[in-house]
C-alpha atoms as a PDB file:
ATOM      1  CA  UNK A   1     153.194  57.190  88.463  1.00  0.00           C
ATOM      2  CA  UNK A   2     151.690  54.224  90.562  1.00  0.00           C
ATOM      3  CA  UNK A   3     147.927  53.424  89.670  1.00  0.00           C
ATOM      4  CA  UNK A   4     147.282  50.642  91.771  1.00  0.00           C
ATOM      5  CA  UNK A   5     148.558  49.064  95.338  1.00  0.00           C
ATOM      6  CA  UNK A   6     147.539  45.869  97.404  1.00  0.00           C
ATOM      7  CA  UNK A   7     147.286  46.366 101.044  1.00  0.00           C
ATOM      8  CA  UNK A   8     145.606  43.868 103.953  1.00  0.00           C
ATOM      9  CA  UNK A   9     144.204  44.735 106.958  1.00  0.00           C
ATOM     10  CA  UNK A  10     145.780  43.888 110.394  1.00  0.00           C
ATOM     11  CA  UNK A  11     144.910  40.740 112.146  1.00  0.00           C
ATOM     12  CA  UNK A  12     143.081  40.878 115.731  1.00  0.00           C
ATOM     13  CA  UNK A  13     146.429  38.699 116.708  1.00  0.00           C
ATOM     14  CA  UNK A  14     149.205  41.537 115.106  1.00  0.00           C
ATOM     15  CA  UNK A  15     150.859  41.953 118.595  1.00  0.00           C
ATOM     16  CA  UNK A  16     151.794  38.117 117.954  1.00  0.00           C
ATOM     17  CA  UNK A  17     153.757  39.066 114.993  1.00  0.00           C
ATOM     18  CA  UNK A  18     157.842  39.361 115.217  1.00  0.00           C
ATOM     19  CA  UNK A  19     159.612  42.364 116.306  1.00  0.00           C
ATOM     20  CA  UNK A  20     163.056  42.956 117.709  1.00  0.00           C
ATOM     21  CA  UNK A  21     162.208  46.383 119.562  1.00  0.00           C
ATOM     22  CA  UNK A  22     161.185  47.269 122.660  1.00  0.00           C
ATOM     23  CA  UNK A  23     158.196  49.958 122.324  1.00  0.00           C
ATOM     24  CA  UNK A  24     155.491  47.755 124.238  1.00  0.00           C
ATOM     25  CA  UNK A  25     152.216  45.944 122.735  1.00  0.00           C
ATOM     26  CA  UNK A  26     150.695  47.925 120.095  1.00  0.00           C
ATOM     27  CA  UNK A  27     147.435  49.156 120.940  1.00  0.00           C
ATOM     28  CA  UNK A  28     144.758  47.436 117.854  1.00  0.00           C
ATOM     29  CA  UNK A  29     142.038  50.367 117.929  1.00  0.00           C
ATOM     30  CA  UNK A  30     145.092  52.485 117.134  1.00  0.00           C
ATOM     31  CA  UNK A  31     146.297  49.891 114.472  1.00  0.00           C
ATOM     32  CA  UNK A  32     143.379  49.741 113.042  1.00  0.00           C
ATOM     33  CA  UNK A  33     142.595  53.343 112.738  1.00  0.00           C
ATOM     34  CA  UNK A  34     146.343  53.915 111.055  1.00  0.00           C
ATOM     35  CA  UNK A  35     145.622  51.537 108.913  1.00  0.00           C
ATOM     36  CA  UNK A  36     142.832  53.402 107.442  1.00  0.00           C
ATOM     37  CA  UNK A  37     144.155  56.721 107.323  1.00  0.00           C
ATOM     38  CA  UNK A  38     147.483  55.036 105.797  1.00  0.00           C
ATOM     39  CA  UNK A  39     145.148  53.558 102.836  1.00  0.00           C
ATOM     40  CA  UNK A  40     142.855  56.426 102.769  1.00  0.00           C
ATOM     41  CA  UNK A  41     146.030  58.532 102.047  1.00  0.00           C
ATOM     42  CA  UNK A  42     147.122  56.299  99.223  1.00  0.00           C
ATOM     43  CA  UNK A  43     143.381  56.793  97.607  1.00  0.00           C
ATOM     44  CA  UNK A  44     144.141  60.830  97.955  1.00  0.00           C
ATOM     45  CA  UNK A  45     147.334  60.206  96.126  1.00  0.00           C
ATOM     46  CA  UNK A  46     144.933  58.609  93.297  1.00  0.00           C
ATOM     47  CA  UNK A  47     145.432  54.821  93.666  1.00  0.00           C
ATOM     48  CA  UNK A  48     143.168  51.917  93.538  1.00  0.00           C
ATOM     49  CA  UNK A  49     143.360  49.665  96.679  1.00  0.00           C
ATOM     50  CA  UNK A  50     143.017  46.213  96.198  1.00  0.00           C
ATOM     51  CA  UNK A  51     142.476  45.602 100.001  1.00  0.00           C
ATOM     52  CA  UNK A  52     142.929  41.764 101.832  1.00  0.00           C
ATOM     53  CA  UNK A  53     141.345  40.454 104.438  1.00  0.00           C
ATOM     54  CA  UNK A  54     143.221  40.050 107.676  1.00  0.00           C
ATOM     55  CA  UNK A  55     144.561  36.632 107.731  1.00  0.00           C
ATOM     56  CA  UNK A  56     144.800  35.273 111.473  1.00  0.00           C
ATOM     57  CA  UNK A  57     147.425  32.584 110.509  1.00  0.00           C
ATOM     58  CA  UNK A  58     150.161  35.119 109.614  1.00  0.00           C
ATOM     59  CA  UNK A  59     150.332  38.159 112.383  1.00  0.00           C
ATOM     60  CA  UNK A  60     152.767  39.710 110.208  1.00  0.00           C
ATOM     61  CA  UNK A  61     151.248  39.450 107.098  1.00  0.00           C
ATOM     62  CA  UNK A  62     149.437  43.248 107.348  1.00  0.00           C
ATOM     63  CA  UNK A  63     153.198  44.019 106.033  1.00  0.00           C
ATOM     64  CA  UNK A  64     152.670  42.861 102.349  1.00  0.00           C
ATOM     65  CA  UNK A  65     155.397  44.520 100.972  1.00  0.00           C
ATOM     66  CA  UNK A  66     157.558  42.454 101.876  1.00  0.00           C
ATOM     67  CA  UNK A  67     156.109  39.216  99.972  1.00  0.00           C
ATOM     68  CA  UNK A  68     156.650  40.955  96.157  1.00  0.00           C
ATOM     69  CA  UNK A  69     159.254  42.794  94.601  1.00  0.00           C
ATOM     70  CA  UNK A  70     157.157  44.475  92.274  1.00  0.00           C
ATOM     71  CA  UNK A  71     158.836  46.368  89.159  1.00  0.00           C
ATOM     72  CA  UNK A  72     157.437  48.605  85.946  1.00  0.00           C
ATOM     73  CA  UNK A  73     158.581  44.925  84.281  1.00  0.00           C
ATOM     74  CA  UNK A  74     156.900  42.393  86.262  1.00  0.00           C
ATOM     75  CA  UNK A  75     156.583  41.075  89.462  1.00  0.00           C
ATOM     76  CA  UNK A  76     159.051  38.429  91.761  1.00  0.00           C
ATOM     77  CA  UNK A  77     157.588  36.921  94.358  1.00  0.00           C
ATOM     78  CA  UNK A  78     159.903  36.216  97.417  1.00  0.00           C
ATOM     79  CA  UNK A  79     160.601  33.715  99.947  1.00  0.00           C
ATOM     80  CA  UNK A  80     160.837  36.054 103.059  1.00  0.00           C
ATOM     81  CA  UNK A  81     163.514  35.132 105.683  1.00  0.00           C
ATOM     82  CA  UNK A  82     161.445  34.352 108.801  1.00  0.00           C
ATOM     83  CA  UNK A  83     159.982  30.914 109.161  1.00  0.00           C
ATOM     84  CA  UNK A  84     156.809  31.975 110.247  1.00  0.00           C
ATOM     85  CA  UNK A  85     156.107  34.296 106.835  1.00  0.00           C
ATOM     86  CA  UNK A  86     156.695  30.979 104.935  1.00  0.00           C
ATOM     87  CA  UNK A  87     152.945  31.200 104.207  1.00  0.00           C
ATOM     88  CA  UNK A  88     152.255  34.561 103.312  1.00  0.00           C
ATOM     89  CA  UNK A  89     153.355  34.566  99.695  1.00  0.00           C
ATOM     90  CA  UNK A  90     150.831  31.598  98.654  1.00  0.00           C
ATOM     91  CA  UNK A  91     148.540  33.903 100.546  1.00  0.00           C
ATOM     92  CA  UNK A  92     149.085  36.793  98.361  1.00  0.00           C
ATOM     93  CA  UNK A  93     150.129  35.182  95.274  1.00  0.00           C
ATOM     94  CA  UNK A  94     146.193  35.300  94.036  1.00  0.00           C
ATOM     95  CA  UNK A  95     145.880  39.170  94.442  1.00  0.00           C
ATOM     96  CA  UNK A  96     148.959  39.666  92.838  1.00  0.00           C
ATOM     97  CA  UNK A  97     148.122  37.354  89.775  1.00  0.00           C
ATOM     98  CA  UNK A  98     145.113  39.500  89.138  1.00  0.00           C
ATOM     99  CA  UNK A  99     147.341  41.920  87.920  1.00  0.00           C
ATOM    100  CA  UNK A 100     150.942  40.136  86.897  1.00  0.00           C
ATOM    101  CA  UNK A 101     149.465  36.918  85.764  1.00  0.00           C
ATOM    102  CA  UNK A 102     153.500  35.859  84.954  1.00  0.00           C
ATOM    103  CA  UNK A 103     155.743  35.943  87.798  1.00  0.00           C
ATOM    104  CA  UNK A 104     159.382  35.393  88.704  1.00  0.00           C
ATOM    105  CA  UNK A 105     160.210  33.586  92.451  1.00  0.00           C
ATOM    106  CA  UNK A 106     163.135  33.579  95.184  1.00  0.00           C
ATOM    107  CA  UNK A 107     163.646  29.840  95.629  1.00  0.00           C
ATOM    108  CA  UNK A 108     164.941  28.426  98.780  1.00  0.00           C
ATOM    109  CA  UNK A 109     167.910  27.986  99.826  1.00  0.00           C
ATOM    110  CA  UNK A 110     167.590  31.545  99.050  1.00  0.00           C
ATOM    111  CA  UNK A 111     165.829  33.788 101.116  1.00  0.00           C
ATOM    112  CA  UNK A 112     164.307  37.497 100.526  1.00  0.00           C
ATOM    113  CA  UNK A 113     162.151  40.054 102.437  1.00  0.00           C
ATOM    114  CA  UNK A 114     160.882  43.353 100.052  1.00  0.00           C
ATOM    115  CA  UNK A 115     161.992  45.432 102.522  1.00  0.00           C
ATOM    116  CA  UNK A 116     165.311  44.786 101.943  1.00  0.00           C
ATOM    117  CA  UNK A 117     164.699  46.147  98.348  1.00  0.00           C
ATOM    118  CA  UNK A 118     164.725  49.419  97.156  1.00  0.00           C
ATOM    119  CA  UNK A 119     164.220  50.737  93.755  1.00  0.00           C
ATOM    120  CA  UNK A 120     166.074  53.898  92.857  1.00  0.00           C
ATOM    121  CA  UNK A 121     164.784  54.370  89.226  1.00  0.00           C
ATOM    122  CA  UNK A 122     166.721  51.487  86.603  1.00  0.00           C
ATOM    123  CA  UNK A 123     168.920  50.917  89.669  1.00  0.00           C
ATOM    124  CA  UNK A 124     168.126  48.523  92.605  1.00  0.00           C
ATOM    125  CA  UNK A 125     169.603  48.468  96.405  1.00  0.00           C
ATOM    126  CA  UNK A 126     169.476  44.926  97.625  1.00  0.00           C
ATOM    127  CA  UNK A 127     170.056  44.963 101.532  1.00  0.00           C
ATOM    128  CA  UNK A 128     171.790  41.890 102.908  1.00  0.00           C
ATOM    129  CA  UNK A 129     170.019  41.322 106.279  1.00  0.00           C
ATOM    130  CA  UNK A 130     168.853  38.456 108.904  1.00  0.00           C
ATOM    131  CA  UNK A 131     166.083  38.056 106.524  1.00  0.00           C
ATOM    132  CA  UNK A 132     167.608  38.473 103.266  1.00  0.00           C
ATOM    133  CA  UNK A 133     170.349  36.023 102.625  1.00  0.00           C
ATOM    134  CA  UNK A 134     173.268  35.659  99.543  1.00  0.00           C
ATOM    135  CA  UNK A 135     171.887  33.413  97.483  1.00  0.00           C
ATOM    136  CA  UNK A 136     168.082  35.644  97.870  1.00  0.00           C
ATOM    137  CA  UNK A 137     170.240  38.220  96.614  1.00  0.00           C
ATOM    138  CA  UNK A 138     172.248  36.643  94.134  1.00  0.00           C
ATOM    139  CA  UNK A 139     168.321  35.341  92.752  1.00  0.00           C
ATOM    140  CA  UNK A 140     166.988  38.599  92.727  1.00  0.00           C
ATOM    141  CA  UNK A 141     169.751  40.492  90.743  1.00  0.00           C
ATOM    142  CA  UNK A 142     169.679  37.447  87.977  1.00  0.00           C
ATOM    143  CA  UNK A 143     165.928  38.288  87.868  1.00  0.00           C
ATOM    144  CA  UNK A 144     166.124  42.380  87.726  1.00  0.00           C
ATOM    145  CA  UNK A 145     169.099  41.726  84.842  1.00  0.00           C
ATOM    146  CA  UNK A 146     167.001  40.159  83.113  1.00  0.00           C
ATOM    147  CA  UNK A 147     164.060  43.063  83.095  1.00  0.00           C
ATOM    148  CA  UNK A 148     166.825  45.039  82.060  1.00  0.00           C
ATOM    149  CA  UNK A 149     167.598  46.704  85.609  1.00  0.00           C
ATOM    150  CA  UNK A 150     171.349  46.929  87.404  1.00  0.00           C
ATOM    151  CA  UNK A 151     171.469  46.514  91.278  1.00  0.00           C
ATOM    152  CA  UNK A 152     173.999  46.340  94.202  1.00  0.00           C
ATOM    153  CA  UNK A 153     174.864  45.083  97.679  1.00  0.00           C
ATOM    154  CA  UNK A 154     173.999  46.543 100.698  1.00  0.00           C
ATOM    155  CA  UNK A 155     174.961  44.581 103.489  1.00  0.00           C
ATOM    156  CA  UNK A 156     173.071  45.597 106.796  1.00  0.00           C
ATOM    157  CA  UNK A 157     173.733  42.696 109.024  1.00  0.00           C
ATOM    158  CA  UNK A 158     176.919  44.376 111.021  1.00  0.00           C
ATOM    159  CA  UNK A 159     173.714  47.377 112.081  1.00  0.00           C
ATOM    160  CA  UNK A 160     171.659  46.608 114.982  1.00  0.00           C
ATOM    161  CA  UNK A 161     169.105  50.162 114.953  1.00  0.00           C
ATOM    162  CA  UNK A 162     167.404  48.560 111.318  1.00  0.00           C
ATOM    163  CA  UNK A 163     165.426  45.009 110.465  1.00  0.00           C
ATOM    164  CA  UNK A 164     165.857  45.929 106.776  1.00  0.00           C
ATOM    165  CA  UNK A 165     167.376  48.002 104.396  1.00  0.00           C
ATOM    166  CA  UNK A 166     164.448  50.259 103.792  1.00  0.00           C
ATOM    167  CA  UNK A 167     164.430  51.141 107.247  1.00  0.00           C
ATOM    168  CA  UNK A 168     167.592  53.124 106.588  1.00  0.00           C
ATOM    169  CA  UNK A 169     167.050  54.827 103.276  1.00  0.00           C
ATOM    170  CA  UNK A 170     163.998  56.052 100.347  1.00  0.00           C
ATOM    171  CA  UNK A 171     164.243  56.765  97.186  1.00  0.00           C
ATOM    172  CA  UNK A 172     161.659  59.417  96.262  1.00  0.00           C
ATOM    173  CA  UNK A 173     163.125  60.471  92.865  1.00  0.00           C
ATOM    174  CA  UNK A 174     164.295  63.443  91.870  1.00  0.00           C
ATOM    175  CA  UNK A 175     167.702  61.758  92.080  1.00  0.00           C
ATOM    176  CA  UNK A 176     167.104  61.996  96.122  1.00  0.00           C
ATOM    177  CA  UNK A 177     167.682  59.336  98.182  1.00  0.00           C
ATOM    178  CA  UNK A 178     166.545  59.841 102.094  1.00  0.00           C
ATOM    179  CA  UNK A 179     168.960  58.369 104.041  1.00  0.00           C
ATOM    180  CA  UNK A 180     169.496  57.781 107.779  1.00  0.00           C
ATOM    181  CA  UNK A 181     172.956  59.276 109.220  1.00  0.00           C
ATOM    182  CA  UNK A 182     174.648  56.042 110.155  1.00  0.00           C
ATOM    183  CA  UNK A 183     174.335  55.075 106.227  1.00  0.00           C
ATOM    184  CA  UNK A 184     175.144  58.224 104.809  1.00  0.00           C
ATOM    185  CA  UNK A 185     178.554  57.591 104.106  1.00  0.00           C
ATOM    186  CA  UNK A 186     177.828  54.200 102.246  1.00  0.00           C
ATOM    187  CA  UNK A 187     179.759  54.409  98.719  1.00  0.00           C
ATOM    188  CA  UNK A 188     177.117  52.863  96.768  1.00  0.00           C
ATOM    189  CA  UNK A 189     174.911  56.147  97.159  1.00  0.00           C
ATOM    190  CA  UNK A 190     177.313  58.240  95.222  1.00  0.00           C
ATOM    191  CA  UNK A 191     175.975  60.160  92.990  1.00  0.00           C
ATOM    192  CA  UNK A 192     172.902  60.505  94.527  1.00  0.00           C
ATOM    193  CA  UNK A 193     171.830  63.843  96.431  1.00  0.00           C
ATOM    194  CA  UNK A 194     171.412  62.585 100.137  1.00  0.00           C
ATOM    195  CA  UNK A 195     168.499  63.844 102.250  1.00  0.00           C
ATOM    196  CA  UNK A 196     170.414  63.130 105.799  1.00  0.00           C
ATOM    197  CA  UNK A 197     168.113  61.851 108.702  1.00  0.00           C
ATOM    198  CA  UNK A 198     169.111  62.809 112.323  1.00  0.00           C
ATOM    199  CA  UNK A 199     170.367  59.647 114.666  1.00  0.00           C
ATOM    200  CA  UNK A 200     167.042  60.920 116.834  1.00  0.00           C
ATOM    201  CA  UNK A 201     164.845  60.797 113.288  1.00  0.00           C
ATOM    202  CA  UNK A 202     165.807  57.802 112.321  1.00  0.00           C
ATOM    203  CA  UNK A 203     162.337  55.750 112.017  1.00  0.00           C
ATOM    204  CA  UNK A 204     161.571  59.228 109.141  1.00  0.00           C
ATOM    205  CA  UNK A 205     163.787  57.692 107.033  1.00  0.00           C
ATOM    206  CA  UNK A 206     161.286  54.940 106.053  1.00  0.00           C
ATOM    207  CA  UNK A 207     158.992  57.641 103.623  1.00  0.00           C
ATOM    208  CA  UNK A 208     157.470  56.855 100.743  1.00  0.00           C
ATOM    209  CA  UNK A 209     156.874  59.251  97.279  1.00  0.00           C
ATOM    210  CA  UNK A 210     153.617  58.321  95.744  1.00  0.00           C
ATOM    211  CA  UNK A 211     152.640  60.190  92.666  1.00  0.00           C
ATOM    212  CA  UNK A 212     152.923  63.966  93.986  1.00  0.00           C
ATOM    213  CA  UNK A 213     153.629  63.245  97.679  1.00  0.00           C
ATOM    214  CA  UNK A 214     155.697  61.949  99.905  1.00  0.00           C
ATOM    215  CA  UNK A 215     154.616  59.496 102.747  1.00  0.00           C
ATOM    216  CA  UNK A 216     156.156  60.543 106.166  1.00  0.00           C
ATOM    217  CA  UNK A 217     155.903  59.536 109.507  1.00  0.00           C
ATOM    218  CA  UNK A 218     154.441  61.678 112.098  1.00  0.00           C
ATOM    219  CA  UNK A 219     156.829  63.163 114.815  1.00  0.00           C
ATOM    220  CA  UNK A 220     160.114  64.221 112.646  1.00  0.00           C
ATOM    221  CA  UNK A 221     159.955  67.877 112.102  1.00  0.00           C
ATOM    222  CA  UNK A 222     163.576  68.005 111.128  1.00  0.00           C
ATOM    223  CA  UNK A 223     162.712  65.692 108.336  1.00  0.00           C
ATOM    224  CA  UNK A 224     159.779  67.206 107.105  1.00  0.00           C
ATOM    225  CA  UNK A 225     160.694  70.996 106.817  1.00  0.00           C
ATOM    226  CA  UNK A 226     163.535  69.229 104.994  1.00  0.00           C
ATOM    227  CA  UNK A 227     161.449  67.738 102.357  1.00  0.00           C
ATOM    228  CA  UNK A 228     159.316  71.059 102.327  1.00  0.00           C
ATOM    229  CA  UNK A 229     162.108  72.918 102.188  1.00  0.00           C
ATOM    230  CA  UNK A 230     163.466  70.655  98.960  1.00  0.00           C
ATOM    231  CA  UNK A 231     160.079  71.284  97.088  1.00  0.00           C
ATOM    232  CA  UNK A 232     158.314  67.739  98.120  1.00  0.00           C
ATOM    233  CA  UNK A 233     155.012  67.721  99.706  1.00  0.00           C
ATOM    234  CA  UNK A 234     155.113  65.362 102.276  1.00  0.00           C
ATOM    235  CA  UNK A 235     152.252  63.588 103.616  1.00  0.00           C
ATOM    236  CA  UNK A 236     152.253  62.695 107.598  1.00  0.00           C
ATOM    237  CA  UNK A 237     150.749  59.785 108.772  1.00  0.00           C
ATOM    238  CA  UNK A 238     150.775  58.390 112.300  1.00  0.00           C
ATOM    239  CA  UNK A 239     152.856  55.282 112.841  1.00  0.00           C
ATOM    240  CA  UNK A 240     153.359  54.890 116.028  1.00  0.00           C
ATOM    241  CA  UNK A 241     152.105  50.953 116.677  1.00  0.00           C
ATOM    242  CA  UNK A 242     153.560  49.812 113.206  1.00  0.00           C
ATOM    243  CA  UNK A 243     156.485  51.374 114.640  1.00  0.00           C
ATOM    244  CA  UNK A 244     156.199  48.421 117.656  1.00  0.00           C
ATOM    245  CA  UNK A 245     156.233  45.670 115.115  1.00  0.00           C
ATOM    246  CA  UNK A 246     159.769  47.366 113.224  1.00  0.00           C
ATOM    247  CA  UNK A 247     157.321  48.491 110.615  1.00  0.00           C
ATOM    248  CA  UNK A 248     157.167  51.404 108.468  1.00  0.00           C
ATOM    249  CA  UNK A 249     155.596  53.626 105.700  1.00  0.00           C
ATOM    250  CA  UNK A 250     156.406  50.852 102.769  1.00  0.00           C
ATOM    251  CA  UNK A 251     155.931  47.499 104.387  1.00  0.00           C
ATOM    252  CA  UNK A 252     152.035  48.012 104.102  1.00  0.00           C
ATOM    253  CA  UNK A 253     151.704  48.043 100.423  1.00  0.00           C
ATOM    254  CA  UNK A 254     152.951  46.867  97.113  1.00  0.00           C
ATOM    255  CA  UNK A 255     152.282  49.692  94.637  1.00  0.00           C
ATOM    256  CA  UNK A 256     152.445  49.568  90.977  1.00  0.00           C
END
């Protein structure tokens, strides 16, 4: 059960940030009103919101999730992948402090966005990506062995539809794993029962289980009835101009 997440609101400059699709300029009344609902959602699913100020000198840094790898053990910050994030973990590092006053770091030459991480109970998937390099990786597992947790390789690089490798699959327990169809077949998910996303679904497959529901995207039926339809209760939120920046359901908080 998560208690607590950090989010920060959207900078005036978020259109600045990076993105490698082609959706056009987000529209920031609309960012700022998803933002809202998005954290106004994670209240009705009974956390408390620690809740940053926009900080103009990172447009990306509204996506805090990828600055922690946050665990029921503790909390490693990261050293995410794109020059221009360098910043945004010393930005962070205070709120996150407040409630992990001991932390573990990625240290460059290794490199790590906490997107490419995803938790799947004692188990973690650690994606290989353009922002997540070997030796992040290697870092990361040392650190997770030592909380007592096992992990494995995803390597996402060779895939051009995803940034990172929670774009492509969710753990939202229950031993189910949503998963988009081009990954489906990836052997490391054995054992697992797959909740297969639609090529035309895709984004859906960035959801998010919080306490007794399920972040989902707005505009994937297929998905949703799914989830329904497997006994979840999925929540729908619009993300439409996170969607612009390659963002998703996750990448706006770090809940713990």
């Amino acid at each position: 059960m998560f208690k607590n997440a950090i989010v920060r609101i959207p900078g005036s400059n978020f259109d600045a940030g990076l993105t490698t699709v082609s959706l056009g300029a987000p529209q920031f009344d609309q960012v700022l009103q998803q933002h809202a609902r998005y954290c106004a959602a994670l209240e009705e699913c009974g956390l408390a919101l620690t809740t940053l100020e926009a900080d103009l000198r990172f447009p990306d840094s509204t996506f805090v999730e990828d600055t922690a790898v946050i665990t029921a053990e503790g909390a490693i910050l990261t050293n995410p992948g794109a020059a221009s994030r360098a910043g945004e973990v010393e930005a962070i590092r205070p709120a996150i402090h407040a409630f992990f006053p001991w932390t573990l770091a990625i240290k460059a030459p290794g490199t790590l966005d906490g997107g490419d991480i995803c938790e799947a109970g004692d188990h973690f998937f650690i994606g290989l990506s353009h922002r997540t390099n070997e030796e992040g990786a290697r870092q990361l597992a040392a650190h997770l062995a030592g909380m007592g947790y096992t992990s494995s390789i995803i390597d996402v690089r060779p895939m051009t539809s995803i940034l990172h490798l929670k774009s492509g699959i969710s753990y939202i327990g229950d031993n189910a794993l949503v998963v988009m169809e081009e990954m489906a077949a990836c052997e490391q998910f054995r054992g697992l029962d797959l909740i297969h996303v639609s090529e035309a679904e895709s984004y859906g497959a960035n959801c998010v289980r919080v306490n007794d529901r399920v972040l989902v995207a707005a505009g994937f039926p297929e998905l949703t009835g799914e989830l329904r339809a497997r006994g979840f209760e999925p929540l729908v939120l619009d993300m439409s101009e996170f969607q612009k920046m390659d963002g998703g359901l996750s990448c706006l908080s770090l809940r713990f």
